[in-house]
PDB file of N, CA and C in Angstrom:
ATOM      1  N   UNK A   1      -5.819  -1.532  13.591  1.00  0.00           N
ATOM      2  CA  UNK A   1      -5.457  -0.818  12.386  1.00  0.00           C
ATOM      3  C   UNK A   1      -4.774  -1.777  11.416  1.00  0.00           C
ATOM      4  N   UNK A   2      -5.145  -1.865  10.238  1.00  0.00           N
ATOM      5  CA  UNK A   2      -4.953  -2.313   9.241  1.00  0.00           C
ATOM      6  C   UNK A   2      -3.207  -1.601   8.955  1.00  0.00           C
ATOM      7  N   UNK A   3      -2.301  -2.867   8.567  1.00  0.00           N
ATOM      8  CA  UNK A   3      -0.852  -2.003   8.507  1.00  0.00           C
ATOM      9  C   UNK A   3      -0.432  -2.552   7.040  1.00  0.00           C
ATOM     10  N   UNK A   4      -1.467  -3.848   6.375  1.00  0.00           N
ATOM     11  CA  UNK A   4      -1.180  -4.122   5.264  1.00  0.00           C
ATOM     12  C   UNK A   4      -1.988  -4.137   4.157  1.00  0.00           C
ATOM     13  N   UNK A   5      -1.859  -4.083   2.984  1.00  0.00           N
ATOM     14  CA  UNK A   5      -3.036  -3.825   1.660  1.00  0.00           C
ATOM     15  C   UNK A   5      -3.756  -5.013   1.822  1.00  0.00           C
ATOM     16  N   UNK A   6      -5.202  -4.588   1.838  1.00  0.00           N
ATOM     17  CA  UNK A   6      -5.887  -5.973   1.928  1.00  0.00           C
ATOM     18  C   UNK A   6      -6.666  -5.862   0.363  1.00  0.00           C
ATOM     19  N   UNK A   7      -6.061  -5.245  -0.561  1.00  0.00           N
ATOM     20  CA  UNK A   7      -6.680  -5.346  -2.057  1.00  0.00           C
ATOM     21  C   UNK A   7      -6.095  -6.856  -2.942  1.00  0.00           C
ATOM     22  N   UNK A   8      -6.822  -6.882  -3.880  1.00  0.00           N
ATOM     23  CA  UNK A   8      -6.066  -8.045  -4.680  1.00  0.00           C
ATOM     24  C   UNK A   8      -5.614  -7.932  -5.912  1.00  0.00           C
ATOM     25  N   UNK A   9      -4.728  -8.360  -6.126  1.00  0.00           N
ATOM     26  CA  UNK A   9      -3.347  -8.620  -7.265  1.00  0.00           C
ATOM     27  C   UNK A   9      -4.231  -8.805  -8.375  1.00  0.00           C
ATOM     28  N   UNK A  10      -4.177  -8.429  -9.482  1.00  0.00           N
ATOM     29  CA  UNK A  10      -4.806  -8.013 -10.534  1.00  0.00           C
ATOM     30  C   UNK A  10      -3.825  -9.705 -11.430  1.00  0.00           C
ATOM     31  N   UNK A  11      -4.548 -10.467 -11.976  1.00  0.00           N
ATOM     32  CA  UNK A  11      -4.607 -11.707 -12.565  1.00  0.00           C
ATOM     33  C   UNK A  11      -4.050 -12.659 -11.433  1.00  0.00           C
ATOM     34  N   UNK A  12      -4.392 -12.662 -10.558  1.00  0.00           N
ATOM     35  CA  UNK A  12      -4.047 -13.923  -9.286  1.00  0.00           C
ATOM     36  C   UNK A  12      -4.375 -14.266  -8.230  1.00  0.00           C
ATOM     37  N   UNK A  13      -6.019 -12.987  -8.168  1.00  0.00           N
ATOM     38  CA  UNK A  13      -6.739 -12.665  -6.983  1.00  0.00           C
ATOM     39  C   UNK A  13      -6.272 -13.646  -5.373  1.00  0.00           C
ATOM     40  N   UNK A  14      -5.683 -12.521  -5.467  1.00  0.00           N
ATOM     41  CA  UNK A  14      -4.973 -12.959  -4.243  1.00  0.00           C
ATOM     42  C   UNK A  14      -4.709 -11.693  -3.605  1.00  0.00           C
ATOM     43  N   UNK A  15      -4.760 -11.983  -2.265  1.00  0.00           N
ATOM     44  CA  UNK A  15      -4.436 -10.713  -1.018  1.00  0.00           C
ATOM     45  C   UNK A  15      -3.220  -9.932  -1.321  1.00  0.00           C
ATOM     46  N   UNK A  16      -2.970  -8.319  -1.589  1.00  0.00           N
ATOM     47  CA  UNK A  16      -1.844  -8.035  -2.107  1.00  0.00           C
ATOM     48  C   UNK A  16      -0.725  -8.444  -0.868  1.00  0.00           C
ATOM     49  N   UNK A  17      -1.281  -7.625   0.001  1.00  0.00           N
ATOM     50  CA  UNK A  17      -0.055  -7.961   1.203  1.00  0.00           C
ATOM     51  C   UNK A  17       0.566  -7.070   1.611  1.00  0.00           C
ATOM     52  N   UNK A  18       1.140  -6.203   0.542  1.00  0.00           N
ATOM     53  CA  UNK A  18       2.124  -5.147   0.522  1.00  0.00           C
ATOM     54  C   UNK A  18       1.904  -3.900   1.464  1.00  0.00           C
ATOM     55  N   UNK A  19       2.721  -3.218   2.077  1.00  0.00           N
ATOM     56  CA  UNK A  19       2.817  -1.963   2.703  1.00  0.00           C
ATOM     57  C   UNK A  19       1.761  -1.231   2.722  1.00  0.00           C
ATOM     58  N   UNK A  20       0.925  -0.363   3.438  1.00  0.00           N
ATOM     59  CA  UNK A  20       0.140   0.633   3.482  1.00  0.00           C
ATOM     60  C   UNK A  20       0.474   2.171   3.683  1.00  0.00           C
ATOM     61  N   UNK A  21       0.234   2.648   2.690  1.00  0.00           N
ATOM     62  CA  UNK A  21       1.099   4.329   2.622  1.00  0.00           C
ATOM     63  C   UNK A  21       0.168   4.998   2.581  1.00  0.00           C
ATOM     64  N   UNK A  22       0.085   6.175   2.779  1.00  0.00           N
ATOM     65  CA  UNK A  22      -0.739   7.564   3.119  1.00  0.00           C
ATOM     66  C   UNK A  22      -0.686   8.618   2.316  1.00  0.00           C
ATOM     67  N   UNK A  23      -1.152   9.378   1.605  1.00  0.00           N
ATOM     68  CA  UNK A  23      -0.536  10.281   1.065  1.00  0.00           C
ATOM     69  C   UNK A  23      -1.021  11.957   1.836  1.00  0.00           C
ATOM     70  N   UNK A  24      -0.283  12.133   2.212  1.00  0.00           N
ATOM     71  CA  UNK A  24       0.000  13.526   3.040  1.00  0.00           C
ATOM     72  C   UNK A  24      -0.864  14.669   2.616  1.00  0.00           C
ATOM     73  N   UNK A  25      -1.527  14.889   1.198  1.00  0.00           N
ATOM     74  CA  UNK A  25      -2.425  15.580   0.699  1.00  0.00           C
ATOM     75  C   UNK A  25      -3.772  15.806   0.249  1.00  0.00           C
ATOM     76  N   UNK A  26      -3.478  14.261   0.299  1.00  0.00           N
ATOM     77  CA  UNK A  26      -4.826  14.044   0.122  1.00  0.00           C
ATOM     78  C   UNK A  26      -6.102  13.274   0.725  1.00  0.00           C
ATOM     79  N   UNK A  27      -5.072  12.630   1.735  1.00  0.00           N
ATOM     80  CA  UNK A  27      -5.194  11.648   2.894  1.00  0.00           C
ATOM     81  C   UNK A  27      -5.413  10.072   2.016  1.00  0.00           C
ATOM     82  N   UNK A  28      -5.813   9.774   0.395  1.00  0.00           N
ATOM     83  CA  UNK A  28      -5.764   8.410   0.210  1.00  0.00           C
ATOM     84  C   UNK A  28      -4.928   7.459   0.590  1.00  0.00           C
ATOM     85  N   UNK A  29      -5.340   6.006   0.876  1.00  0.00           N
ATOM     86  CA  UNK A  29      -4.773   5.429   1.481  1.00  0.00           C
ATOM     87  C   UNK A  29      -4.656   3.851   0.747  1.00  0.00           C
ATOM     88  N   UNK A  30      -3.283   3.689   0.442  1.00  0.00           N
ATOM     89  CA  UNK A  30      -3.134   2.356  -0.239  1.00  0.00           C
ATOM     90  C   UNK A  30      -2.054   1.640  -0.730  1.00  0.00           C
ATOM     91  N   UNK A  31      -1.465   0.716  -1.226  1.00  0.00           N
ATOM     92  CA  UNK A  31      -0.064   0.484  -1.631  1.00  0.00           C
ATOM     93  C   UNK A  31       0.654   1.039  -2.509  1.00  0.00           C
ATOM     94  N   UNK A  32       2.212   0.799  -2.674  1.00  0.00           N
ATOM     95  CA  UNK A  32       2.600   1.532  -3.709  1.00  0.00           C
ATOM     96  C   UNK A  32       2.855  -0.265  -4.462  1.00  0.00           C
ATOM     97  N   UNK A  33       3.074   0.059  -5.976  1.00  0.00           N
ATOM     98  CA  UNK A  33       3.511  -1.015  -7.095  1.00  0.00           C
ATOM     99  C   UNK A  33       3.882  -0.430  -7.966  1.00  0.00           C
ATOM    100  N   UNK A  34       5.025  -1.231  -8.872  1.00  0.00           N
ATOM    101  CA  UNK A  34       5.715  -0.540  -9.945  1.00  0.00           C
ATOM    102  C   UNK A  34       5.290   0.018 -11.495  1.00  0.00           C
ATOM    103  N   UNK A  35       3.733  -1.475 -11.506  1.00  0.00           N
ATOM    104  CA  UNK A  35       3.221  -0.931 -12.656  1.00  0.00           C
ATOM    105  C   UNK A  35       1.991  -0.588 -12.394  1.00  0.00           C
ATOM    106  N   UNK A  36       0.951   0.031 -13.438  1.00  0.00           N
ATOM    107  CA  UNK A  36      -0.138   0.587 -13.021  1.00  0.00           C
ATOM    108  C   UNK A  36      -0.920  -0.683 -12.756  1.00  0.00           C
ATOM    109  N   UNK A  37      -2.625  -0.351 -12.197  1.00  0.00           N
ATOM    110  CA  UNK A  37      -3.290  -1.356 -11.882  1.00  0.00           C
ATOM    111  C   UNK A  37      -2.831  -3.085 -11.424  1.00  0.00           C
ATOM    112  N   UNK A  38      -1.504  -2.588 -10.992  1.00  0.00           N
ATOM    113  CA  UNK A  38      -1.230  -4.093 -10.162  1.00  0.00           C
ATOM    114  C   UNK A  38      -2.382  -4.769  -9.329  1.00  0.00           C
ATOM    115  N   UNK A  39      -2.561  -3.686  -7.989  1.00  0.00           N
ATOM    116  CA  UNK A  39      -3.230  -4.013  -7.011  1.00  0.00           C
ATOM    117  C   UNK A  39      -4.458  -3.266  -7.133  1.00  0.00           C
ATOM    118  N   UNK A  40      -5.576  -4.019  -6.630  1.00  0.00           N
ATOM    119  CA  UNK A  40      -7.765  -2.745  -6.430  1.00  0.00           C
ATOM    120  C   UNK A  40      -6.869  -2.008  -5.247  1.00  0.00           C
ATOM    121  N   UNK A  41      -6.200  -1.492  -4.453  1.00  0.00           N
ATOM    122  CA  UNK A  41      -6.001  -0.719  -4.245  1.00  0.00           C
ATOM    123  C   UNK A  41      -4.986  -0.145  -4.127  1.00  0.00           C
ATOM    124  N   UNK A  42      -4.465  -0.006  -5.604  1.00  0.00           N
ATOM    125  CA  UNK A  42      -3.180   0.618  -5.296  1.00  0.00           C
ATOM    126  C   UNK A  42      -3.355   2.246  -5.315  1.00  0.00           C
ATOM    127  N   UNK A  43      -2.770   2.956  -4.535  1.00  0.00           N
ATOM    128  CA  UNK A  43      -2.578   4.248  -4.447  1.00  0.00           C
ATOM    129  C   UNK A  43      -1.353   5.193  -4.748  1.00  0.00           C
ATOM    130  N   UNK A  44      -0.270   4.240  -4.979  1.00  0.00           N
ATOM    131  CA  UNK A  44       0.988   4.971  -5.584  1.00  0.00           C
ATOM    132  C   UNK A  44       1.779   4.283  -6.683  1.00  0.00           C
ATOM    133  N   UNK A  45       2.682   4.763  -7.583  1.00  0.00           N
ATOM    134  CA  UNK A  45       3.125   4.429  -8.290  1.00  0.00           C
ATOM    135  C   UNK A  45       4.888   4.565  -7.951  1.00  0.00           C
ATOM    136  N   UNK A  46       5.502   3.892  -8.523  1.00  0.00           N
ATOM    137  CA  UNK A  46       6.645   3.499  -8.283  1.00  0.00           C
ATOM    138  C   UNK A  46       7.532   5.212  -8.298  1.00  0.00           C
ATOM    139  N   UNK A  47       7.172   5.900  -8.652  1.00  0.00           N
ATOM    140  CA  UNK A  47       7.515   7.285  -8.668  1.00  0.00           C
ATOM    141  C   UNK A  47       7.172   8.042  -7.756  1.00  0.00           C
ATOM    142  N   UNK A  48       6.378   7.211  -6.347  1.00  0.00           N
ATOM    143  CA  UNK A  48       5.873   7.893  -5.327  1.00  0.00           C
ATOM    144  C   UNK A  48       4.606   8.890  -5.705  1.00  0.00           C
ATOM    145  N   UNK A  49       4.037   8.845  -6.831  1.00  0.00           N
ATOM    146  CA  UNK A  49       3.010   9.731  -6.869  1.00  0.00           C
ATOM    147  C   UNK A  49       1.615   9.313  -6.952  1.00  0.00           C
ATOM    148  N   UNK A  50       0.653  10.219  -6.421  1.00  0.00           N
ATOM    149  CA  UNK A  50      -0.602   9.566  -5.713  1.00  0.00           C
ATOM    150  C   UNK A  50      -1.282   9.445  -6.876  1.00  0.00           C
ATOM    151  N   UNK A  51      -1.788   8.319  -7.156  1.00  0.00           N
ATOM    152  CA  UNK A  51      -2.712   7.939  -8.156  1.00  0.00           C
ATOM    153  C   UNK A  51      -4.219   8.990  -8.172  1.00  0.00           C
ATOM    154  N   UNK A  52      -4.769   9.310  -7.025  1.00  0.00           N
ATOM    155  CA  UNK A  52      -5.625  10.134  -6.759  1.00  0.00           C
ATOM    156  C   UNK A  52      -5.859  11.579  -7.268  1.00  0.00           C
ATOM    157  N   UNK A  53      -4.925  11.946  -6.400  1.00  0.00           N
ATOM    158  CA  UNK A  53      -4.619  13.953  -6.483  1.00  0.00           C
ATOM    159  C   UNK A  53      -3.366  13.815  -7.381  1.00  0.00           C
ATOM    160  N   UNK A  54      -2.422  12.859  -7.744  1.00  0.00           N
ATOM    161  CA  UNK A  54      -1.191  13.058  -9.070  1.00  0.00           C
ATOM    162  C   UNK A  54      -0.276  13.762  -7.567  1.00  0.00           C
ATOM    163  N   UNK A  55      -0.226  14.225  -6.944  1.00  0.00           N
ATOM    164  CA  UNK A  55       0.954  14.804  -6.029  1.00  0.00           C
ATOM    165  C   UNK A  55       1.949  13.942  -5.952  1.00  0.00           C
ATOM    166  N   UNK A  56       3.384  14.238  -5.746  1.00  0.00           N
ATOM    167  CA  UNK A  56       4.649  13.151  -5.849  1.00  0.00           C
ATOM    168  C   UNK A  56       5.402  13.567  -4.355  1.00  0.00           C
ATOM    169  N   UNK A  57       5.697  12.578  -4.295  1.00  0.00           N
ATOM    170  CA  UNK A  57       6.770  12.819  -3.006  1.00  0.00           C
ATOM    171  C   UNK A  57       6.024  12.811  -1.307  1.00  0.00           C
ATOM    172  N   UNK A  58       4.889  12.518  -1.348  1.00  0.00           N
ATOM    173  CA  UNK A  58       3.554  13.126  -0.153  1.00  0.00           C
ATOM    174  C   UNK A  58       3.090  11.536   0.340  1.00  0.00           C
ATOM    175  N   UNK A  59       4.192  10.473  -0.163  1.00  0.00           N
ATOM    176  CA  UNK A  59       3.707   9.629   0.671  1.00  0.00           C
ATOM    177  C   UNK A  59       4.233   8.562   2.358  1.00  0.00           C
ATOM    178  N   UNK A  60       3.520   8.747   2.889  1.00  0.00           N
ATOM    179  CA  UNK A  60       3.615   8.350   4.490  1.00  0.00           C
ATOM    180  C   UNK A  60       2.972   7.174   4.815  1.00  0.00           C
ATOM    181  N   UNK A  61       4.565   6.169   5.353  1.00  0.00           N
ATOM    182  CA  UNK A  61       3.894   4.853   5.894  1.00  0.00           C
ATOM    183  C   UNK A  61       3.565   4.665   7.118  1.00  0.00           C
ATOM    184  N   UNK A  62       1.851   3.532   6.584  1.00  0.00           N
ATOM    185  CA  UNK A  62       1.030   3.614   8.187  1.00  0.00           C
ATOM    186  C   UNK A  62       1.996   2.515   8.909  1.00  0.00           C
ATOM    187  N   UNK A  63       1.868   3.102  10.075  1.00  0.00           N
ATOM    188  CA  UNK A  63       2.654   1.743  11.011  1.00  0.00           C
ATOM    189  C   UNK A  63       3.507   1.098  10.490  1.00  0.00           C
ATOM    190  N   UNK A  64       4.852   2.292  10.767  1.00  0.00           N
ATOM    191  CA  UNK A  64       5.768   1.772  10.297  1.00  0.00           C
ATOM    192  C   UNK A  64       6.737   0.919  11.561  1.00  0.00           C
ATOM    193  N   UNK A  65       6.309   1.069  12.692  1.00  0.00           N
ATOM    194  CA  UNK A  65       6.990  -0.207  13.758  1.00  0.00           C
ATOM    195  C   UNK A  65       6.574  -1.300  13.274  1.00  0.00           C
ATOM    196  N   UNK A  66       5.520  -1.717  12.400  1.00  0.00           N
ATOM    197  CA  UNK A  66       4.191  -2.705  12.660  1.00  0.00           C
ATOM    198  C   UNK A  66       5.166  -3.371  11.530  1.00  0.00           C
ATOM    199  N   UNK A  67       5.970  -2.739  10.565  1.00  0.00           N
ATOM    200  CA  UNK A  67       6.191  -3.603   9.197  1.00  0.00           C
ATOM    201  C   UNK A  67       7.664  -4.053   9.211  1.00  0.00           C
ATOM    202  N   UNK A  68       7.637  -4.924   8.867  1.00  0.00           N
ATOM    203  CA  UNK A  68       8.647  -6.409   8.287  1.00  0.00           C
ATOM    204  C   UNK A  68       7.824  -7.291   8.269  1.00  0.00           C
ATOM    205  N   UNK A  69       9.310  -8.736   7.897  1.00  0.00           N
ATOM    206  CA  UNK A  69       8.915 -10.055   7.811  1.00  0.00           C
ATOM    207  C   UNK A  69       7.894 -10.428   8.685  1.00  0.00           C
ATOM    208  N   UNK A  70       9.025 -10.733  10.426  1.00  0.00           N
ATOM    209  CA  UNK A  70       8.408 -10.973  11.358  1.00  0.00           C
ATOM    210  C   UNK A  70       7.110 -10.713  12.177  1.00  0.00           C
ATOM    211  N   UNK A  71       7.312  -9.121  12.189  1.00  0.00           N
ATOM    212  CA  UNK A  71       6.246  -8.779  12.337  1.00  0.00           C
ATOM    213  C   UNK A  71       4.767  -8.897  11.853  1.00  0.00           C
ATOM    214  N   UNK A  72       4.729  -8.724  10.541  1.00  0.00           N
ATOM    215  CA  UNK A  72       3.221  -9.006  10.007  1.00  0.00           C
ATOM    216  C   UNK A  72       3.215 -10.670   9.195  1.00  0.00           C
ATOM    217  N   UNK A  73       4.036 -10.880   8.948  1.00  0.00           N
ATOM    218  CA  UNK A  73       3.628 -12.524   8.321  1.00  0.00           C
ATOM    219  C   UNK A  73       3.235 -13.195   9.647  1.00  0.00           C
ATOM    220  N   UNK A  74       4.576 -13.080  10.690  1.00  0.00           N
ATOM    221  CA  UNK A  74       4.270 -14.231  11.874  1.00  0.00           C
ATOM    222  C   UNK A  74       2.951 -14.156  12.613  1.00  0.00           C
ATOM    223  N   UNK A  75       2.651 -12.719  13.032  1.00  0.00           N
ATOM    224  CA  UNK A  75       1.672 -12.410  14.335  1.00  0.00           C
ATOM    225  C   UNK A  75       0.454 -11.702  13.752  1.00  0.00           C
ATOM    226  N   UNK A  76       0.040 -11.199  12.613  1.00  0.00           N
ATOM    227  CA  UNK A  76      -0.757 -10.620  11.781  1.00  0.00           C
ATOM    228  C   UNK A  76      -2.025 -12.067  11.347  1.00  0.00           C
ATOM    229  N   UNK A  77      -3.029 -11.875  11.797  1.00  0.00           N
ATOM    230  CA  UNK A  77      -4.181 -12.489  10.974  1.00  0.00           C
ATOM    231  C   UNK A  77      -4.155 -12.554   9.266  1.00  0.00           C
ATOM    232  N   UNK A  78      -3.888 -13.707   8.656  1.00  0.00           N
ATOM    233  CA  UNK A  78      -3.839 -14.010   7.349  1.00  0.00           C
ATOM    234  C   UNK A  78      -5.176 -13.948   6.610  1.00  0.00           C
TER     235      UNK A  78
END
């Protein structure tokens, strides 16, 4: 299972990296970022609300033992 965004950063194509969240309503699945179209897959906005269905507050992180530093930089396939 995928525990990190494997979309890319909008002017730096590069692997986002960031957290993978859920949204509880609608089941989309993708990072959150502060401004719009940061990340190809971002799915939330810094207000917690689903870019998809617009619902706020409905989002759930995947594998959340799986996330920190250590965990996904060190032992995680780059």
């Amino acid at each position: 299972m995928t525990t990190r965004c494997d979309g890319v950063r909008t002017g730096f194509s590069l692997r986002c990296n960031a957290s993978l969240y859920r949204c509880t309503h609608c089941g989309a699945t993708g990072c959150t970022q502060n401004k719009p179209a940061i990340c190809s897959n971002q799915t939330f906005d810094v207000s917690e609300k689903c870019t998809q269905c617009g619902t706020v507050g409905q989002r759930e992180l995947i594998a959340p033992d799986k996330v920190g530093f250590f965990s996904t930089l060190m032992h995680d396939a780059q």
